[in-house]
PDB file of N, CA and C in Angstrom:
ATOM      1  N   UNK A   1     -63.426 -22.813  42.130  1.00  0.00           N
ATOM      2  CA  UNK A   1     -64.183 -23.962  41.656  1.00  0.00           C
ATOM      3  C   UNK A   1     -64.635 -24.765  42.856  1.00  0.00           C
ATOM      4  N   UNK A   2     -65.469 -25.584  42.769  1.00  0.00           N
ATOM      5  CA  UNK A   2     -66.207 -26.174  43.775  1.00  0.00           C
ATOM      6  C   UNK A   2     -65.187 -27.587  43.766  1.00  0.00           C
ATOM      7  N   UNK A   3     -65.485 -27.484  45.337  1.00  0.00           N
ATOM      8  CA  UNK A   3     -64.653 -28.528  45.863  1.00  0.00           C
ATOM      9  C   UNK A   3     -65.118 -30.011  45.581  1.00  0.00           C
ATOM     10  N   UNK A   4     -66.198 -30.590  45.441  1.00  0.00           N
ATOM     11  CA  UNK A   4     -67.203 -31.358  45.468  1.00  0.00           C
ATOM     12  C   UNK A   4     -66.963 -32.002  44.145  1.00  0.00           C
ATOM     13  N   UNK A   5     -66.544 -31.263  42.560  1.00  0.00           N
ATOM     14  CA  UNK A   5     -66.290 -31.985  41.674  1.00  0.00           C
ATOM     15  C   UNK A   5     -64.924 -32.861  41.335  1.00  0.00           C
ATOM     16  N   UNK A   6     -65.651 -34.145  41.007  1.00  0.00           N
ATOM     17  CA  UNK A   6     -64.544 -34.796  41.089  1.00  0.00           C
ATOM     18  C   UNK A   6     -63.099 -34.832  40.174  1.00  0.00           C
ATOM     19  N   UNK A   7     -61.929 -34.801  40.738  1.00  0.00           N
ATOM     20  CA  UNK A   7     -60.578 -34.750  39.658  1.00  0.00           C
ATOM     21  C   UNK A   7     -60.879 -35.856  38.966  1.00  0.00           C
ATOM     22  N   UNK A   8     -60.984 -35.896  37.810  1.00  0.00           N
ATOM     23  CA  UNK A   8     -61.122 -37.047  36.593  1.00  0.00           C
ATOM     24  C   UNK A   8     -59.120 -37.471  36.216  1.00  0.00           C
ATOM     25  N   UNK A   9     -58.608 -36.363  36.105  1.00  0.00           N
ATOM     26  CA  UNK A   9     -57.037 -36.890  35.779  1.00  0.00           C
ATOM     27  C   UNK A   9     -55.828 -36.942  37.316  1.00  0.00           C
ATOM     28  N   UNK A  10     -55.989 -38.595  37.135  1.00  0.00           N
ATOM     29  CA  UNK A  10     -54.975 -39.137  38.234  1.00  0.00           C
ATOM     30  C   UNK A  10     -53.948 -39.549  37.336  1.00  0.00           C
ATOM     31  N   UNK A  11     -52.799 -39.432  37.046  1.00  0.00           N
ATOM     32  CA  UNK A  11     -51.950 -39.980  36.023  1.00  0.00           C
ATOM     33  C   UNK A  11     -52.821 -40.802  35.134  1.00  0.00           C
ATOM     34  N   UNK A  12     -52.394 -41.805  34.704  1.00  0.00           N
ATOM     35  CA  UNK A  12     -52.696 -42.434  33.821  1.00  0.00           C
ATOM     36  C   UNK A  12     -53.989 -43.354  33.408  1.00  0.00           C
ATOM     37  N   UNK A  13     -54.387 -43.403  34.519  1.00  0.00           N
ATOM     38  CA  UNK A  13     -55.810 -43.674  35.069  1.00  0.00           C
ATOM     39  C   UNK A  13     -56.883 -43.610  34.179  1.00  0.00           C
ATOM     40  N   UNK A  14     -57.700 -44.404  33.353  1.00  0.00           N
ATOM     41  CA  UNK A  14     -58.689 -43.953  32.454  1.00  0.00           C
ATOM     42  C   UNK A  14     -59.918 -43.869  32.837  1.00  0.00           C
ATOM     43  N   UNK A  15     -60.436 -42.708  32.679  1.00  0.00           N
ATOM     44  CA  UNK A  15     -61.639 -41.998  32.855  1.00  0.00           C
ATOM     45  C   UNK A  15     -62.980 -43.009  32.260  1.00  0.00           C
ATOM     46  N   UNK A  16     -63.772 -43.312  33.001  1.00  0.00           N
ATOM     47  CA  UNK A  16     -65.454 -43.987  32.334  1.00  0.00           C
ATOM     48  C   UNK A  16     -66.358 -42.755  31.730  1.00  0.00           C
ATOM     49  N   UNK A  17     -67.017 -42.844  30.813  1.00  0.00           N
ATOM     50  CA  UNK A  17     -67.806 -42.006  30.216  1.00  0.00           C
ATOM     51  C   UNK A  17     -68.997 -41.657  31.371  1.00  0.00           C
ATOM     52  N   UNK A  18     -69.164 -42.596  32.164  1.00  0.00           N
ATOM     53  CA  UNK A  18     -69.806 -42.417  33.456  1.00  0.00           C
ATOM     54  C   UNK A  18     -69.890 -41.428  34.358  1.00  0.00           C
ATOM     55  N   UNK A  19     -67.967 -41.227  34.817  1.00  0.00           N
ATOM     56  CA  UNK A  19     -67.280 -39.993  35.312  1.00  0.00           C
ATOM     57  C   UNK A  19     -67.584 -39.114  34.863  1.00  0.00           C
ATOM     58  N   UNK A  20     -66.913 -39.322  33.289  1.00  0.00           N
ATOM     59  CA  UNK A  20     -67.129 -37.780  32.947  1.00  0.00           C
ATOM     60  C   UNK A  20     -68.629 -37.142  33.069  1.00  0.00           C
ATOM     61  N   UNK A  21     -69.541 -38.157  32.103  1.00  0.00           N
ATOM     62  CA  UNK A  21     -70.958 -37.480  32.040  1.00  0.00           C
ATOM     63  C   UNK A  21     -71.334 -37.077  33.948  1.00  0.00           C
ATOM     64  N   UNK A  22     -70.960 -37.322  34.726  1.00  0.00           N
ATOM     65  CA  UNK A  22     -70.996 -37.325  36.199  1.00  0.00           C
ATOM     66  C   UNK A  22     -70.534 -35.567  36.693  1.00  0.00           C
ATOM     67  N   UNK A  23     -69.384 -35.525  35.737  1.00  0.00           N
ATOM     68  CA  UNK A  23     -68.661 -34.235  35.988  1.00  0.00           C
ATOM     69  C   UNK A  23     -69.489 -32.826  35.315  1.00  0.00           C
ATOM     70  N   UNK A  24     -69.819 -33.544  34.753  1.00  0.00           N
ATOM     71  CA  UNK A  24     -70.082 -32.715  33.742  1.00  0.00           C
ATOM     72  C   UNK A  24     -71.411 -31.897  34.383  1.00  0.00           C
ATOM     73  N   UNK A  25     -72.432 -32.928  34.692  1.00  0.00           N
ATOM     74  CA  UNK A  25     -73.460 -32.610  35.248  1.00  0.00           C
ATOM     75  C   UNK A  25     -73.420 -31.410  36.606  1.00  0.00           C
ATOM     76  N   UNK A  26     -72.385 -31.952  37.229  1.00  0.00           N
ATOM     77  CA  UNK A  26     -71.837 -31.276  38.545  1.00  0.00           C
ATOM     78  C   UNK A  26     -71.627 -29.640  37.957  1.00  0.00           C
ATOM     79  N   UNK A  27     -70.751 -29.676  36.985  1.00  0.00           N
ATOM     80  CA  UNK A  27     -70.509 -28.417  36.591  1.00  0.00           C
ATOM     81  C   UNK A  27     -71.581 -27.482  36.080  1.00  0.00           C
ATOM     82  N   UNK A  28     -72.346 -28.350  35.350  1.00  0.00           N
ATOM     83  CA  UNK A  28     -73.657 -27.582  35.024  1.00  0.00           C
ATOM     84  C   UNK A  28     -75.020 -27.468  36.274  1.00  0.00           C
ATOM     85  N   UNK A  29     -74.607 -28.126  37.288  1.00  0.00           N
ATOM     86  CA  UNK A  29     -75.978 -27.512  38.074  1.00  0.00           C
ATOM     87  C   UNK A  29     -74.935 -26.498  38.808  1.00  0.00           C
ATOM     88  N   UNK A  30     -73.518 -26.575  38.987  1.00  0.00           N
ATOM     89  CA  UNK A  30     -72.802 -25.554  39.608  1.00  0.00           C
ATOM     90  C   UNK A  30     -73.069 -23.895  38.749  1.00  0.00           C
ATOM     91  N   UNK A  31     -72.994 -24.127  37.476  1.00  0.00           N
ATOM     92  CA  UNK A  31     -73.457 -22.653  36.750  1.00  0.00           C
ATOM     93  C   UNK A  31     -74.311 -22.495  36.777  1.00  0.00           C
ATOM     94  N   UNK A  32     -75.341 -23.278  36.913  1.00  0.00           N
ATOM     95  CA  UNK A  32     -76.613 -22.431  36.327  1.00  0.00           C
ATOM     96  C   UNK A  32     -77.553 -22.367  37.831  1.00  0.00           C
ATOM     97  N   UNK A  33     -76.894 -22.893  38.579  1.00  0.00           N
ATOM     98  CA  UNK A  33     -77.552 -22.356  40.369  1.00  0.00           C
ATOM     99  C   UNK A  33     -78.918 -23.730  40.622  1.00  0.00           C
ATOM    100  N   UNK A  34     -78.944 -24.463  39.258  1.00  0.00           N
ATOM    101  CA  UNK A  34     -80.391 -25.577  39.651  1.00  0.00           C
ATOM    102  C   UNK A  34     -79.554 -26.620  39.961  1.00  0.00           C
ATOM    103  N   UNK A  35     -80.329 -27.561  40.830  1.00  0.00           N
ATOM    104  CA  UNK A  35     -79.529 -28.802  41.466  1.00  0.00           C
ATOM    105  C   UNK A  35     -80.737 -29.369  40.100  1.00  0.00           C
ATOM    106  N   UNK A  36     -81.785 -29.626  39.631  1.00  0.00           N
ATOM    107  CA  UNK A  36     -82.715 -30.155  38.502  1.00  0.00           C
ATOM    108  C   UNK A  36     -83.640 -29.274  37.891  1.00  0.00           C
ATOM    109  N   UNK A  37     -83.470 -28.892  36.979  1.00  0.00           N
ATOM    110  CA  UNK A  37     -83.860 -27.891  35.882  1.00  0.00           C
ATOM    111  C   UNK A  37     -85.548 -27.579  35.862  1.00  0.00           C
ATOM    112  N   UNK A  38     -86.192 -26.676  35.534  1.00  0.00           N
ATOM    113  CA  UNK A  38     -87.707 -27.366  35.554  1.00  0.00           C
ATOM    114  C   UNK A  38     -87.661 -27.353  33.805  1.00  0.00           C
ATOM    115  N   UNK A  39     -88.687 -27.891  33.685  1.00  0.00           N
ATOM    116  CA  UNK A  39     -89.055 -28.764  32.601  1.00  0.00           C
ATOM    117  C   UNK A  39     -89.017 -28.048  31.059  1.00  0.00           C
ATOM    118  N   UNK A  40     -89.439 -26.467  31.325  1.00  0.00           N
ATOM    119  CA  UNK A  40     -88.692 -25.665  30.569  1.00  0.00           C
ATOM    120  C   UNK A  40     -87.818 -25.439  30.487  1.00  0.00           C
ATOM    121  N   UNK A  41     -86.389 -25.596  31.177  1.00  0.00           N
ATOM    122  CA  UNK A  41     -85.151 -25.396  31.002  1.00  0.00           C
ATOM    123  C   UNK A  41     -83.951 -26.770  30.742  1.00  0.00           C
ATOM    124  N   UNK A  42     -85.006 -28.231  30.644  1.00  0.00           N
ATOM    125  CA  UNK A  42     -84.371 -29.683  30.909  1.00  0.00           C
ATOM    126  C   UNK A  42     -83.555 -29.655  29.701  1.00  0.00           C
ATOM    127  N   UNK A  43     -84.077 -28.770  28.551  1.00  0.00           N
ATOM    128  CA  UNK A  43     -83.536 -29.185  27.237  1.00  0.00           C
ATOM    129  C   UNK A  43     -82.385 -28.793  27.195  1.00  0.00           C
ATOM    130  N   UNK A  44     -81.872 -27.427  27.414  1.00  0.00           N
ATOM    131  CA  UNK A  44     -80.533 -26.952  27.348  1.00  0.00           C
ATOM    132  C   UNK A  44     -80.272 -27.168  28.461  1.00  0.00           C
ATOM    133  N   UNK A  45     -80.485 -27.582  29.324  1.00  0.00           N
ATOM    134  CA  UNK A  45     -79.299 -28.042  30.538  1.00  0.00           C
ATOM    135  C   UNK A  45     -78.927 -29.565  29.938  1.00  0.00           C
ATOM    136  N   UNK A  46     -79.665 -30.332  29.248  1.00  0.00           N
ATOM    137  CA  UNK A  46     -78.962 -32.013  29.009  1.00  0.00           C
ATOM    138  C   UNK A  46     -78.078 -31.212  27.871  1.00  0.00           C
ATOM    139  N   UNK A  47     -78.453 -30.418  27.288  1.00  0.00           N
ATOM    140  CA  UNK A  47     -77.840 -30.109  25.689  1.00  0.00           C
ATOM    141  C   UNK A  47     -76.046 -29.355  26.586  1.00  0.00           C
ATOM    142  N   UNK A  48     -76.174 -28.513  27.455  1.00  0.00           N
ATOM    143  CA  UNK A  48     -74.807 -27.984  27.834  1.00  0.00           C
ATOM    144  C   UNK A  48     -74.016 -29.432  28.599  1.00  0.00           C
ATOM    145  N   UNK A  49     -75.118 -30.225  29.608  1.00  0.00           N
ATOM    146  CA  UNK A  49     -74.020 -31.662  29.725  1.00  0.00           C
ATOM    147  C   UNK A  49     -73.560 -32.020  28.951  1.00  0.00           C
ATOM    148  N   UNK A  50     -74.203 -32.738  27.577  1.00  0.00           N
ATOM    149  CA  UNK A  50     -73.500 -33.659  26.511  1.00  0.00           C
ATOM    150  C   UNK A  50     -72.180 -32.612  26.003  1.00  0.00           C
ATOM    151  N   UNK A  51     -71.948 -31.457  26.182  1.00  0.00           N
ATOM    152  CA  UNK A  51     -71.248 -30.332  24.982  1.00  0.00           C
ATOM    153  C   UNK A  51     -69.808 -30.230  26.396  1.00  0.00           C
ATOM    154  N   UNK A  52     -70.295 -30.529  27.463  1.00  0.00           N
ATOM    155  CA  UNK A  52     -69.245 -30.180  28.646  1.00  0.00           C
ATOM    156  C   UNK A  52     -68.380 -31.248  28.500  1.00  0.00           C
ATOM    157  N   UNK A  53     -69.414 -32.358  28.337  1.00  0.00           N
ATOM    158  CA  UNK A  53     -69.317 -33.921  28.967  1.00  0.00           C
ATOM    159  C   UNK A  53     -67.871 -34.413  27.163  1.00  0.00           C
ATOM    160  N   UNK A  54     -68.464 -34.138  25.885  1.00  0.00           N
ATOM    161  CA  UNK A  54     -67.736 -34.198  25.154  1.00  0.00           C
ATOM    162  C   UNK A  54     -66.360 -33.377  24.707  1.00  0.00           C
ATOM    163  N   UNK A  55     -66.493 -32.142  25.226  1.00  0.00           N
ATOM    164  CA  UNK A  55     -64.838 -31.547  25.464  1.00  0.00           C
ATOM    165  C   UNK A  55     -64.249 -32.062  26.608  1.00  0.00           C
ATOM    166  N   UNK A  56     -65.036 -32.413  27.331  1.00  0.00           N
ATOM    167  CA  UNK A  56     -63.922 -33.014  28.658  1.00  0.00           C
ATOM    168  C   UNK A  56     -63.461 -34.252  27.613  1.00  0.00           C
ATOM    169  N   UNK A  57     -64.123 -35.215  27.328  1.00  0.00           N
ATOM    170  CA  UNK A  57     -63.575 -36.088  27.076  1.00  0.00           C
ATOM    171  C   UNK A  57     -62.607 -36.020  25.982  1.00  0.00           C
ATOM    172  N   UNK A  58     -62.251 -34.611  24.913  1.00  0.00           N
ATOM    173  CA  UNK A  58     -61.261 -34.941  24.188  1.00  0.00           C
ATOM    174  C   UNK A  58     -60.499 -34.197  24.835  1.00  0.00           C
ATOM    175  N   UNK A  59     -60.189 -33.220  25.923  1.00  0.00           N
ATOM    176  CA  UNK A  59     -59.234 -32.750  26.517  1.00  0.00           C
ATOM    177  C   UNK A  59     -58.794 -34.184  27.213  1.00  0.00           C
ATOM    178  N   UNK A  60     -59.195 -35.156  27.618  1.00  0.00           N
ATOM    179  CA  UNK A  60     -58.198 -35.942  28.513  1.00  0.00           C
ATOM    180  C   UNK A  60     -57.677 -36.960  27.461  1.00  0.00           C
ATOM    181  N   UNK A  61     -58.215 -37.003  26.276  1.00  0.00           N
ATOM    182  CA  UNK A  61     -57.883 -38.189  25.167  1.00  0.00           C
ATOM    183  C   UNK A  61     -56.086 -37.188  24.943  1.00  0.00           C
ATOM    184  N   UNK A  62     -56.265 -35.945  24.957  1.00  0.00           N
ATOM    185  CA  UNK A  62     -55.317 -35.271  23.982  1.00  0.00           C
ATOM    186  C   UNK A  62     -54.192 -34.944  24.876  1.00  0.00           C
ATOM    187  N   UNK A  63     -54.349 -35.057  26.104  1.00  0.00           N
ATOM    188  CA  UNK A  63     -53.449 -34.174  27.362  1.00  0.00           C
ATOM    189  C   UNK A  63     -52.035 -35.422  27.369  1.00  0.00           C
ATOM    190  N   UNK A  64     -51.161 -34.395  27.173  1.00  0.00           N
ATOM    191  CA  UNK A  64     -49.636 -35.447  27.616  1.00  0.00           C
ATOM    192  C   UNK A  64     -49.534 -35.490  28.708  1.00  0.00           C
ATOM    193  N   UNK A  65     -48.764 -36.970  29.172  1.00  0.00           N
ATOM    194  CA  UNK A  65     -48.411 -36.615  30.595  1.00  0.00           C
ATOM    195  C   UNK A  65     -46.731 -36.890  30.557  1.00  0.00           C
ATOM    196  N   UNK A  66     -46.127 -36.575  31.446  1.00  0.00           N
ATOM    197  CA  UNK A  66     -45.039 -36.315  31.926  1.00  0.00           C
ATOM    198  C   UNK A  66     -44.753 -37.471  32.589  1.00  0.00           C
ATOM    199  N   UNK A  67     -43.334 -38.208  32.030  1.00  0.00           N
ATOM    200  CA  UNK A  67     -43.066 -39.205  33.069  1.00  0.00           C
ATOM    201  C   UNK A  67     -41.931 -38.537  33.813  1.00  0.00           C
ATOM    202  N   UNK A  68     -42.355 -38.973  35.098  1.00  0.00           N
ATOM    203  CA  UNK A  68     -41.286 -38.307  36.520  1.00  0.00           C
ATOM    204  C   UNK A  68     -40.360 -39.717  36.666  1.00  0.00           C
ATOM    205  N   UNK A  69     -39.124 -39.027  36.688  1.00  0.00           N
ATOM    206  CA  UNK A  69     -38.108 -39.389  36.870  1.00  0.00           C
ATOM    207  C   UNK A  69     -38.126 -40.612  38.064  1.00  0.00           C
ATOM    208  N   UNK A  70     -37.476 -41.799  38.697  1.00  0.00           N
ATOM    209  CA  UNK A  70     -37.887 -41.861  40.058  1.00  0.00           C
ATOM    210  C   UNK A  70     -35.887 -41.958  40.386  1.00  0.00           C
ATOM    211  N   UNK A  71     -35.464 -41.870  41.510  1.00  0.00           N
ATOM    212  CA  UNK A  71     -34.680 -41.798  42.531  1.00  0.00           C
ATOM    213  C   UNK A  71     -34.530 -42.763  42.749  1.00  0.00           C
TER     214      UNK A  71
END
């Protein structure tokens, strides 16, 4: 995976819809090889952001975290 996208889960830390839609984007010009789509392809590239951008966001609504012990 590309180094460049940003980790959205720092412990407990809540994510902006900003981020995510941010991430999301990253991931989709990372698959599909366009840094901006041409104009025939704008539709399903916004359509795979919103679909990336909305499972990210219920994977981090749903993810447990682990409280660590401290010493």
């Amino acid at each position: 995976m590309c180094c460049s996208i940003k980790l959205l889960r720092e412990g407990n830390t809540p994510v902006s819809d900003k981020e995510i839609k941010a991430a999301a984007l990253q991931l989709v010009r990372k698959i599909s090889s366009y840094r901006k789509p041409s104009k025939a392809n704008e539709e399903v590239f916004d359509i795979a952001m919103d679909e990336i951008a909305g499972v990210s966001t219920k994977l981090l609504a749903n993810l447990e975290y682990r409280v660590r012990a401290t010493r």
